[in-house]
Protein backbone atom coordinates (compact mmCIF):
# COMPACT_ATOMS: atom_id res chain seq x y z
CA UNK A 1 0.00 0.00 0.00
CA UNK A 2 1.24 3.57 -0.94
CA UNK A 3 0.49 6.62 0.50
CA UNK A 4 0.41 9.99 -0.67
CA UNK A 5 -0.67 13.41 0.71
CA UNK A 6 -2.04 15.18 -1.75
CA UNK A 7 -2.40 19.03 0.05
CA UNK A 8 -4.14 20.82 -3.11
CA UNK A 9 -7.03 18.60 -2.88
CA UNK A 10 -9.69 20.12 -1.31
CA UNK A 11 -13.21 18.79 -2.40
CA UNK A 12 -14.71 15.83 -3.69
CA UNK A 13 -14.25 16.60 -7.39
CA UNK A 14 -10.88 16.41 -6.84
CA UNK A 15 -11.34 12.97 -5.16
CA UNK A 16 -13.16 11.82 -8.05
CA UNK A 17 -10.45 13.00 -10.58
CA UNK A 18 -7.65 11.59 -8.65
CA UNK A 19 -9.10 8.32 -8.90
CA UNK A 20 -10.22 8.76 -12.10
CA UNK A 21 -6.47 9.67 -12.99
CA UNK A 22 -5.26 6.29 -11.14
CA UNK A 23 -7.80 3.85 -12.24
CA UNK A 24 -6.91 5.22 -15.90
CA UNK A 25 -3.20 3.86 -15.40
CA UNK A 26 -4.92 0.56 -13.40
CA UNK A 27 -8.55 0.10 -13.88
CA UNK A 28 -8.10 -2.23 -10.98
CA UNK A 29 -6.48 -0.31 -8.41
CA UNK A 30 -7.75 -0.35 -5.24
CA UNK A 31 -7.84 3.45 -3.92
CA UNK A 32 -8.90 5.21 -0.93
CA UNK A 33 -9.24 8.86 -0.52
CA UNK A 34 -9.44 10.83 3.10
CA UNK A 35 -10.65 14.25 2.04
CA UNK A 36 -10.04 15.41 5.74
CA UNK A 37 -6.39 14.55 6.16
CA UNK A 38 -5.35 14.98 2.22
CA UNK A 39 -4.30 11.12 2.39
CA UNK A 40 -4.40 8.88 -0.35
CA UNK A 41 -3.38 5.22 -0.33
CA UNK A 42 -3.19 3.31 -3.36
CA UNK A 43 -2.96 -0.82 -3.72
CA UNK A 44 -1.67 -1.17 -7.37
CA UNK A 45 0.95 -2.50 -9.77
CA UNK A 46 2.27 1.17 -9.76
CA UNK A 47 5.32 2.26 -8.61
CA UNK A 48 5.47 5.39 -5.99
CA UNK A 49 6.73 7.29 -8.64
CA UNK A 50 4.35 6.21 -11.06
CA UNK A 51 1.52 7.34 -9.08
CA UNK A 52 3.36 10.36 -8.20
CA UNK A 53 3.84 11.33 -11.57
CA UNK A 54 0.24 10.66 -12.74
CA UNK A 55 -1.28 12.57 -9.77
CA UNK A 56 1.27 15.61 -10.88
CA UNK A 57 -0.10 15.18 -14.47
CA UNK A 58 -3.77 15.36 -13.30
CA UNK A 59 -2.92 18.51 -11.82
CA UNK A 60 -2.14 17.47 -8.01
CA UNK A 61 1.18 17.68 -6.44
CA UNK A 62 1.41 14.82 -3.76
CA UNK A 63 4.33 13.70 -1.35
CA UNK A 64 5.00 10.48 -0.28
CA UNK A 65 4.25 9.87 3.52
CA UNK A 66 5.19 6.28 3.02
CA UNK A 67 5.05 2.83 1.65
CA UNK A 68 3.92 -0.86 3.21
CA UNK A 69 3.07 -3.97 2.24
């Protein structure tokens, strides 16, 4: 499991378009958004980066907080 902190998120569209960026990459990612503490943790075949880079590209800048398994 990855997680990012994603601080310029700040409603649910954005929630929706994060996803929507993810699941694009990975239809079957598993993702999980916490509007309230700008957290999001991704299960997927995607590398930190990866994600990191396709958040940036949907207009988010996130930060890795950290990475299990």
């Amino acid at each position: 499991m990855i997680e990012l902190t994603v601080n310029n998120m700040s409603c649910n569209h954005c929630v929706s378009m994060i996803t929507k960026a993810i699941h694009q990459q990975q239809s079957d990612a598993q993702v999980e958004v916490d509007l309230a503490t700008k957290m999001v943790r991704v299960q997927s075949l995607l590398s930190r980066d990866e994600l990191l880079q396709v958040l940036d590209e949907a207009g988010y800048s996130a930060t890795p907080r950290s990475e299990t398994q």
